[in-house]
Protein backbone atom coordinates (compact mmCIF):
# COMPACT_ATOMS: atom_id res chain seq x y z
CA UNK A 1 -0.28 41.00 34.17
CA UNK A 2 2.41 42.11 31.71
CA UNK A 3 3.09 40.33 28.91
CA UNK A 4 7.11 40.41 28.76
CA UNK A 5 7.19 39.99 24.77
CA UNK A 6 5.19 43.40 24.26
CA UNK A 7 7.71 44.65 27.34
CA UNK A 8 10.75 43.81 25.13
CA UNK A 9 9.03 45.39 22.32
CA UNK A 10 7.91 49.04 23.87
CA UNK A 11 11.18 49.46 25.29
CA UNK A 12 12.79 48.48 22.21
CA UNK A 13 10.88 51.26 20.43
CA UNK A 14 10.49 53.71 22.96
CA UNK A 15 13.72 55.08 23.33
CA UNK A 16 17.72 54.48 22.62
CA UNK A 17 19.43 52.98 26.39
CA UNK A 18 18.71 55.53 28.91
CA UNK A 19 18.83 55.85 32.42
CA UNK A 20 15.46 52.99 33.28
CA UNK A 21 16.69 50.77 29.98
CA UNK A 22 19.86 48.80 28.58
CA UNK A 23 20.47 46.75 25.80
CA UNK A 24 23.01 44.07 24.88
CA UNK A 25 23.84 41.59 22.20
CA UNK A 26 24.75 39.02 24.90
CA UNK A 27 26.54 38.55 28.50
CA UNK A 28 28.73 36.21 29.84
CA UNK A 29 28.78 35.96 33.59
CA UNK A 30 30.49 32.79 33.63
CA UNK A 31 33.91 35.07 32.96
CA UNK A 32 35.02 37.28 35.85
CA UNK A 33 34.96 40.61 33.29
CA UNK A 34 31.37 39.96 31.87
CA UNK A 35 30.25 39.48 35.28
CA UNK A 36 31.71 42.43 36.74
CA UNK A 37 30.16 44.26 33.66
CA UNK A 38 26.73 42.95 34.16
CA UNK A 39 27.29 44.01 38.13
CA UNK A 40 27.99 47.33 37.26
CA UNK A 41 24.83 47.83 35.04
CA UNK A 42 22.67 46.52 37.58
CA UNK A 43 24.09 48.30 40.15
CA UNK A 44 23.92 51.61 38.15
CA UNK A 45 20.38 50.81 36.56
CA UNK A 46 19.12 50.35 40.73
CA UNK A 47 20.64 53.57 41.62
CA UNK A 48 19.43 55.53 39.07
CA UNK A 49 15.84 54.72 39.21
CA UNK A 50 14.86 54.11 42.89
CA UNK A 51 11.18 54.47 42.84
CA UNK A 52 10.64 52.27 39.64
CA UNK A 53 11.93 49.26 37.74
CA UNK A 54 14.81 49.13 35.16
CA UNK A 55 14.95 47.07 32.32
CA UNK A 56 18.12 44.95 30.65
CA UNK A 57 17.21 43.42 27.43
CA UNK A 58 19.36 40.80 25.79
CA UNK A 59 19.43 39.38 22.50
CA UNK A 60 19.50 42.74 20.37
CA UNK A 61 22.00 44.39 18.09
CA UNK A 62 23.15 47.88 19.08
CA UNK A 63 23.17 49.63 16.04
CA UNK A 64 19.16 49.06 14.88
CA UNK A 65 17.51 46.73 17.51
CA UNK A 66 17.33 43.71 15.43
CA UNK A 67 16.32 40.59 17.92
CA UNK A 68 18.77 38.08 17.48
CA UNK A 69 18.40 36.09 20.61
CA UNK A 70 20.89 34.42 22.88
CA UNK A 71 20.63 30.91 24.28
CA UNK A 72 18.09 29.91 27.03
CA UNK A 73 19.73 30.68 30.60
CA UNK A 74 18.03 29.13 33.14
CA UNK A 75 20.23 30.69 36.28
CA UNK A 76 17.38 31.03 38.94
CA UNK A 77 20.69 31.39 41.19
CA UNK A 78 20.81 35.03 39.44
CA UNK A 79 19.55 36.47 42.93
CA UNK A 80 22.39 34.64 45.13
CA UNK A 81 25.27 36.54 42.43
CA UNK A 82 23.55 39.84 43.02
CA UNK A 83 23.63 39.35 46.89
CA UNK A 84 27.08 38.27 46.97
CA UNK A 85 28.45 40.92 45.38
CA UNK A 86 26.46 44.17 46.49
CA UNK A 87 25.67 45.97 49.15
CA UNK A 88 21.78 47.49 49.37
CA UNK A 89 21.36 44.93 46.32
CA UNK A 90 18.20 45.13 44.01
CA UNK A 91 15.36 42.39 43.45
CA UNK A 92 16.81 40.95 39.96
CA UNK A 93 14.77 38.33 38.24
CA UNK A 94 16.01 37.45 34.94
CA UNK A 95 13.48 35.96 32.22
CA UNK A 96 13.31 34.19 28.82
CA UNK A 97 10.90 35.98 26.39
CA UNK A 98 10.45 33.69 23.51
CA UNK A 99 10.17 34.92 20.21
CA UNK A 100 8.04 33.36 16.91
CA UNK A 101 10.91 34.26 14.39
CA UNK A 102 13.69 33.14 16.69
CA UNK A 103 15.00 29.19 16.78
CA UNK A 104 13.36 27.08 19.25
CA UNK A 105 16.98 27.26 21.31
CA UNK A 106 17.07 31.28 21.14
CA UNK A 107 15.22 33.45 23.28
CA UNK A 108 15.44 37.22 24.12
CA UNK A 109 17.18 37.74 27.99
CA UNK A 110 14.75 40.48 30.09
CA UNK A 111 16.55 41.43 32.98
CA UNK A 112 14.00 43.24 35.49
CA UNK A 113 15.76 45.24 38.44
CA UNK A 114 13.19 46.28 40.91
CA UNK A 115 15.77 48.65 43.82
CA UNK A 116 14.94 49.04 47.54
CA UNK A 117 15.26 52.60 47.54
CA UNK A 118 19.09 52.79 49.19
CA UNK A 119 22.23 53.78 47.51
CA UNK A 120 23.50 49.96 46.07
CA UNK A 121 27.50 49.77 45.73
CA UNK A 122 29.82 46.78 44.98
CA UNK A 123 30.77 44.78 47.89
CA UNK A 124 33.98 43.82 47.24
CA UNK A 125 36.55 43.97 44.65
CA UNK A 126 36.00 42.37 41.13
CA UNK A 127 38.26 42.54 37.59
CA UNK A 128 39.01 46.19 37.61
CA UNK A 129 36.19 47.38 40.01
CA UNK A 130 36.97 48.26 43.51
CA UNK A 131 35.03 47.18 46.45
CA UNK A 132 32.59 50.25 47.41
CA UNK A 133 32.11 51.79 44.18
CA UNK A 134 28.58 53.09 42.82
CA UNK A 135 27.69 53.56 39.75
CA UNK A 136 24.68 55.91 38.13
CA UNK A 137 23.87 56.04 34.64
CA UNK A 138 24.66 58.43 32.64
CA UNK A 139 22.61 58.75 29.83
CA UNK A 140 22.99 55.37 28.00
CA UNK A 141 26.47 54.81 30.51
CA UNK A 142 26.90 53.20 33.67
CA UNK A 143 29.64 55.16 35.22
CA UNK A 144 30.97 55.67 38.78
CA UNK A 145 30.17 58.69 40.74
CA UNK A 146 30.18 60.09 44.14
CA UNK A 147 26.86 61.11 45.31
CA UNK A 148 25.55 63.65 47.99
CA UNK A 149 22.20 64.24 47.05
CA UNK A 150 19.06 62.73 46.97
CA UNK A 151 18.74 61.35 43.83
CA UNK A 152 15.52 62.58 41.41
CA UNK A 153 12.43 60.79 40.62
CA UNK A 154 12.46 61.19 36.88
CA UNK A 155 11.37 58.03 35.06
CA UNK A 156 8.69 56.46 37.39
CA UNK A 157 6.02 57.95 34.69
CA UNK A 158 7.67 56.79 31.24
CA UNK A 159 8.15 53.56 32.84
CA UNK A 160 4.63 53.02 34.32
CA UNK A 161 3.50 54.43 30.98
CA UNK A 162 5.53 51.41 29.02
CA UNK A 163 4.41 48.46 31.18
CA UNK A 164 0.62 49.48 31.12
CA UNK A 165 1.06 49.69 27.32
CA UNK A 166 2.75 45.72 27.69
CA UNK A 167 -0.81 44.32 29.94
CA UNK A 168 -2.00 40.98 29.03
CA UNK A 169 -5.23 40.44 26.99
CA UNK A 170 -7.78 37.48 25.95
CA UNK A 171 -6.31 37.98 22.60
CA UNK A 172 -2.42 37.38 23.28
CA UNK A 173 -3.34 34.66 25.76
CA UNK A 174 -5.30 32.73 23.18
CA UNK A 175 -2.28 33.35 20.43
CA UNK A 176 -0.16 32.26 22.49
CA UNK A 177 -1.64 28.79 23.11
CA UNK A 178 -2.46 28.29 19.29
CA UNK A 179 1.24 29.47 18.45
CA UNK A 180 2.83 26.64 21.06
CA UNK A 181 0.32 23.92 20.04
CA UNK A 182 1.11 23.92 16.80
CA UNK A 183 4.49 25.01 17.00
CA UNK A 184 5.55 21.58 19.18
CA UNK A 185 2.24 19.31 18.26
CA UNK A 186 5.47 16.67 17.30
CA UNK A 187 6.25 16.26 21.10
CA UNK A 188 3.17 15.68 22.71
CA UNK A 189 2.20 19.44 23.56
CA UNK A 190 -0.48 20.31 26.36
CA UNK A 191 -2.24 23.05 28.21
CA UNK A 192 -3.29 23.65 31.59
CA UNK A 193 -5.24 26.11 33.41
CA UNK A 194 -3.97 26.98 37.05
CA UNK A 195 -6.49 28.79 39.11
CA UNK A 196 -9.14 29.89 36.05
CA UNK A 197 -6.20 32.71 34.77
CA UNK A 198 -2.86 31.15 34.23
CA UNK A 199 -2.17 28.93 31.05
CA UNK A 200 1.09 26.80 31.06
CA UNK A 201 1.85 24.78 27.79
CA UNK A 202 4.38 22.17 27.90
CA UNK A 203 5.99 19.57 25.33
CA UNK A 204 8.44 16.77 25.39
CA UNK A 205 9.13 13.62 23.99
CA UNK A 206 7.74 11.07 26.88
CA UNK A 207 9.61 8.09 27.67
CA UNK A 208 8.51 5.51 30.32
CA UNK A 209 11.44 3.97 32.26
CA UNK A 210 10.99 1.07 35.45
CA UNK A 211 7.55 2.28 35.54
CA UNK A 212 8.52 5.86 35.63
CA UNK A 213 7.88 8.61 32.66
CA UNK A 214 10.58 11.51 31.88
CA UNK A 215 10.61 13.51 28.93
CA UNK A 216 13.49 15.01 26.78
CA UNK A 217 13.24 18.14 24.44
CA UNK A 218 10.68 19.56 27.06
CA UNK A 219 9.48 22.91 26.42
CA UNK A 220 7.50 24.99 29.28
CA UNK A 221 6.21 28.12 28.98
CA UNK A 222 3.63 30.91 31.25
CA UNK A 223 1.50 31.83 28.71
CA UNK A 224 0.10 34.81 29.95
CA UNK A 225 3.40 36.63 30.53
CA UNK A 226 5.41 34.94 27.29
CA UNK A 227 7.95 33.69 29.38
CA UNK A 228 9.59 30.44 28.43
CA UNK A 229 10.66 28.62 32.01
CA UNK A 230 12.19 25.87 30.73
CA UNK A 231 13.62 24.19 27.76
CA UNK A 232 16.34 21.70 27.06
CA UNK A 233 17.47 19.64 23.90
CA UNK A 234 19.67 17.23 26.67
CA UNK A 235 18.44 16.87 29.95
CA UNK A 236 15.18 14.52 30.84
CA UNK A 237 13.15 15.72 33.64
CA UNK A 238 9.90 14.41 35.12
CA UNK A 239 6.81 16.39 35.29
CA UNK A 240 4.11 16.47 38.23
CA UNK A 241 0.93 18.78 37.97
CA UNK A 242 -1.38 19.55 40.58
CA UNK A 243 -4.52 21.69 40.68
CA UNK A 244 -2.09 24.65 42.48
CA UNK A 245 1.41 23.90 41.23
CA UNK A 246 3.74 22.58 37.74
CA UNK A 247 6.81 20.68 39.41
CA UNK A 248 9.58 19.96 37.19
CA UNK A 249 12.20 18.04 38.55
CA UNK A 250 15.42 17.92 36.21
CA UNK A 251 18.31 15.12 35.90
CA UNK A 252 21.51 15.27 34.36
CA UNK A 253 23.78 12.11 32.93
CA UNK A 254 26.89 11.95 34.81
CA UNK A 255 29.74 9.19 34.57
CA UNK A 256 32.80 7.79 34.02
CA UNK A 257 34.04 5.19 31.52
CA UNK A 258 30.27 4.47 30.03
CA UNK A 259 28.83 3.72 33.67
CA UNK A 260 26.68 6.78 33.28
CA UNK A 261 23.53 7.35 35.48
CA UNK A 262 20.92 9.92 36.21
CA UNK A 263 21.13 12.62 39.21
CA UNK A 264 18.88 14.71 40.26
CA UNK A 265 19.37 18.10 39.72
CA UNK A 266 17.03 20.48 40.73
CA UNK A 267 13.51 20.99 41.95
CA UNK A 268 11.44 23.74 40.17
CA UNK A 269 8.09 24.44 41.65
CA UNK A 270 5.55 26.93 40.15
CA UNK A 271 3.07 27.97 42.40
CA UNK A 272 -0.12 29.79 41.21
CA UNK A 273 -2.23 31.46 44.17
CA UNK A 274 -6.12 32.75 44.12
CA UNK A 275 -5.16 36.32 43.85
CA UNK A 276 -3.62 35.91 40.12
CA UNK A 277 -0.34 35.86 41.44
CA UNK A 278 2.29 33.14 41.36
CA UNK A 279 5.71 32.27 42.63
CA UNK A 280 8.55 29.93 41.21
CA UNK A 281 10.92 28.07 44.15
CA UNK A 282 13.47 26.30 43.05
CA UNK A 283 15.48 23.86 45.29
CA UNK A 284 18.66 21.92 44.33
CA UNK A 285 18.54 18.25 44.55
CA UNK A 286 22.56 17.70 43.30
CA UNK A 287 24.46 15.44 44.88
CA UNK A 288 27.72 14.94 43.32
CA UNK A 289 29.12 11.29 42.14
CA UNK A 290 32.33 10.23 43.86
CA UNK A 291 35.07 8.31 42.16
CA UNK A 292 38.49 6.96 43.02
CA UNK A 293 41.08 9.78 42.85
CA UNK A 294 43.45 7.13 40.73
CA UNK A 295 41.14 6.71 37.86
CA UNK A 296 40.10 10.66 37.92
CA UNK A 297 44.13 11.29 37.64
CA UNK A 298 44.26 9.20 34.61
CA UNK A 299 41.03 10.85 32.99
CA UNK A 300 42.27 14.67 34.05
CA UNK A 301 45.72 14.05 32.42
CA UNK A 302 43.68 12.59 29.54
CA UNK A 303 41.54 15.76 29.21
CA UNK A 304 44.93 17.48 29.46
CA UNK A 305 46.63 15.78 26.33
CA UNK A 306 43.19 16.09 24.25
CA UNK A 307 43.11 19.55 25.05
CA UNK A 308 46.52 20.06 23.98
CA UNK A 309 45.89 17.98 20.45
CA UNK A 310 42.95 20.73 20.30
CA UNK A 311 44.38 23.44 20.60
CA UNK A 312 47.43 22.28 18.06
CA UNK A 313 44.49 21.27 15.67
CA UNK A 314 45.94 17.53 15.71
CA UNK A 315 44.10 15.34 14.23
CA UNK A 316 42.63 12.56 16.65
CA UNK A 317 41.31 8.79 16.66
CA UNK A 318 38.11 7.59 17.13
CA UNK A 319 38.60 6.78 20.57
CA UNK A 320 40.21 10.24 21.05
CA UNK A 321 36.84 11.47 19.71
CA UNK A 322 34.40 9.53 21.96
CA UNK A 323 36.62 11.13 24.89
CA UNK A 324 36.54 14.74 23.33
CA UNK A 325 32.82 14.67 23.70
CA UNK A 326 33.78 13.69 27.72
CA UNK A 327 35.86 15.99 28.51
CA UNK A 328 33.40 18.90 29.77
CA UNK A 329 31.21 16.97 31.98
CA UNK A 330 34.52 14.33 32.79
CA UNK A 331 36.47 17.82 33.95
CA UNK A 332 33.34 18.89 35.68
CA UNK A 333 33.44 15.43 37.64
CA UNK A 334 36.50 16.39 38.32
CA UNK A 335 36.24 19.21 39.59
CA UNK A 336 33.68 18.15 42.09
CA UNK A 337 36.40 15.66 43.21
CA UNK A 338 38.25 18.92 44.40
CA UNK A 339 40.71 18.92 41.04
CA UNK A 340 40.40 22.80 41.59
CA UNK A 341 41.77 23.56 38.29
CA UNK A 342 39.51 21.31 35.79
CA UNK A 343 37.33 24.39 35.91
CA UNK A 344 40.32 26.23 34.67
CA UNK A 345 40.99 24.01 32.31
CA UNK A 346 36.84 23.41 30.94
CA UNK A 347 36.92 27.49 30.57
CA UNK A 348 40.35 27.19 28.60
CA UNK A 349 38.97 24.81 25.90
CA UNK A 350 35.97 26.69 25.29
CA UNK A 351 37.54 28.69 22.32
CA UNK A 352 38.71 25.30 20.80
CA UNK A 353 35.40 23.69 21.47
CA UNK A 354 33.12 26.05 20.11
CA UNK A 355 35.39 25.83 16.77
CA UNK A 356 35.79 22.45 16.57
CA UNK A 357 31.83 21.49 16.32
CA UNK A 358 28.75 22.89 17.42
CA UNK A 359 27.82 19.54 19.42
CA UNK A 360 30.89 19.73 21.39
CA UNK A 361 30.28 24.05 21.94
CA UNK A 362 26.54 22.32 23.53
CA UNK A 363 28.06 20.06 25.76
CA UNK A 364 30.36 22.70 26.99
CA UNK A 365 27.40 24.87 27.63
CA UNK A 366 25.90 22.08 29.40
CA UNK A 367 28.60 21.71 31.89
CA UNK A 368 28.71 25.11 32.59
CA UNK A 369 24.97 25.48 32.86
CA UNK A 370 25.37 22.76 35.77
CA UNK A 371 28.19 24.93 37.15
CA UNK A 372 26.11 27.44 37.81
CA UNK A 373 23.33 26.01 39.57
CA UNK A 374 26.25 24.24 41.42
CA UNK A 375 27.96 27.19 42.20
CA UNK A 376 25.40 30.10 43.49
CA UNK A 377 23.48 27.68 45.35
């Protein structure tokens, strides 16, 4: 089993970005450029290197490979993106790689892109990209080409070299555990065993509510691979362990006008098998809350004017300030009440958000995090 921290770190010192490896300091694929971007590197990445995995890592600085991090992203819709918008696509899991100098919110992003062995191409059209194009990499560039030859088997050696170098041992394992015990001993941190091989550690701050227990804060992380699989400083999720599986079931606190009330979110269920292998399925549980379209009028035309006040850098009342931390998840309500453009509008005051305070730039994030799982679903 490869541990996914020593990954990071071999390809981080094996070579600059070549044609099995890419860096970047972050990506946005909630933005229709970043995500064409991120297309086009996976799509080159699979082409280039059909016999072996390729590599994105996120969270580094260009110029010297200082890890920085970027925030968790927890999009295990990543696959659903990747099929929608190429053809021949690529097996693309995306992982967070925790690391001990980093904040507990920052992780390193490890993009793995394991390709089928046929050309992949985009599908359709996207920001300046045109439906049918294929990309290669070219050196440390993803560029597009035209191709009518078989393509080489160059890196299937270096890369088989790197991940043997990145196997598991007793010693990491048992680091690991030590490093997350004490790390989160203030939130009630745990191990379990699955199976006599796989170690899971988990934390959160337990809460018992009408006879049922959630916890907040809650930290999860594979052990064996250094691979964080869940955290969040917001939502509350419950937690159900069996001798074969860790099921996670997350809520999020939607409402309008302080009625506010948990939905279910999503389902995540690790499954560890005899053969030391394991599988995550993930199933979404959202069911959207429904309001009158009189009282979502008012709020959207609310949202409006604070927005407005925001971007003028107005000064606003204390009301106006309880409804400024509302207005992502109340335009996200919205927007699941078919007002089309809230979304417009939640991406517009991101800018404003992020500069106004670094609570409202997390409930932003939030929203958009529940977008997501929303969207590619």
């Amino acid at each position: 089993m490869i541990n996914k921290r020593l990954l990071v770190k071999h390809l981080l010192a094996h070579n600059d970005e070549n044609s099995f490896y890419d860096k970047k300091r972050k990506i946005d694929i909630g933005q229709k450029e970043g995500k064409a971007k991120f297309l086009k590197h996976i799509c080159a990445l699979s082409n280039s290197n059909p016999k072996n995995n390729s590599y994105i890592v996120i969270g580094v600085e260009d110029a010297d490979n200082t890890i920085i991090g970027v925030d968790f992203f927890d999009d295990s819709k990543i696959q659903n993106l990747i099929n929608a918008y190429l053809t021949n696509p690529p097996i693309v899991q995306y992982e967070n790689i925790p690391f001990p100098h980093l904040p507990d919110h920052k992780v390193v992003g490890l993009v793995t892109i394991r390709p089928i062995d046929k050309i992949t191409s985009l599908r359709k059209n996207i920001w300046k990209y045109y439906g049918g194009s294929v990309f290669f990499r070219d050196g440390s560039i993803s560029m597009p080409k035209v191709f009518d030859i078989e393509i080489k088997d160059i890196n299937s050696k270096i890369v088989e070299a790197i991940e043997n170098h990145a196997q598991n041992n007793i010693e990491h394992t048992l680091n690991g555990v030590f490093d997350f015990m004490n790390k989160r001993k203030d939130y009630n941190a745990q191990y379990k065993v699955f199976k006599e091989y796989f170690v899971v550690c988990w934390a959160g701050q337990k809460k018992v509510v009408k006879n049922e227990t959630f916890f907040s804060r809650v930290d999860i992380e594979l052990i064996n691979e250094q691979v964080r699989l869940f955290f969040s400083a917001l939502d509350e999720v419950s937690i159900f362990i069996n001798e074969d599986s860790f099921k996670i079931i997350e809520y999020v606190n939607l409402g309008l006008q302080n009625s506010n009330k948990y939905y279910q979110l999503e389902e995540t269920t690790i499954h560890f098998e005899n053969n030391a292998n394991y599988n995550i399925d993930t199933k979404l549980l959202f069911e959207p809350p429904q309001y009158d379209k009189k009282v979502l009028h008012h709020i959207y035309n609310t949202n409006n004017a604070l927005l407005d006040k925001l971007k003028k850098g107005l000064a606003f009342t204390t009301a106006e300030e309880l409804d400024l931390k509302n207005l992502p998840l109340t335009y996200l309500i919205c927007y699941f009440n078919l007002f089309h453009e809230a979304i417009d509008k939640l991406n517009e005051a991101k800018p404003y958000l992020k500069k106004y305070s670094d609570e409202l730039y997390s409930l932003y994030k939030e929203s958009i995090r529940i977008l997501r799982k929303v969207k590619y679903s």
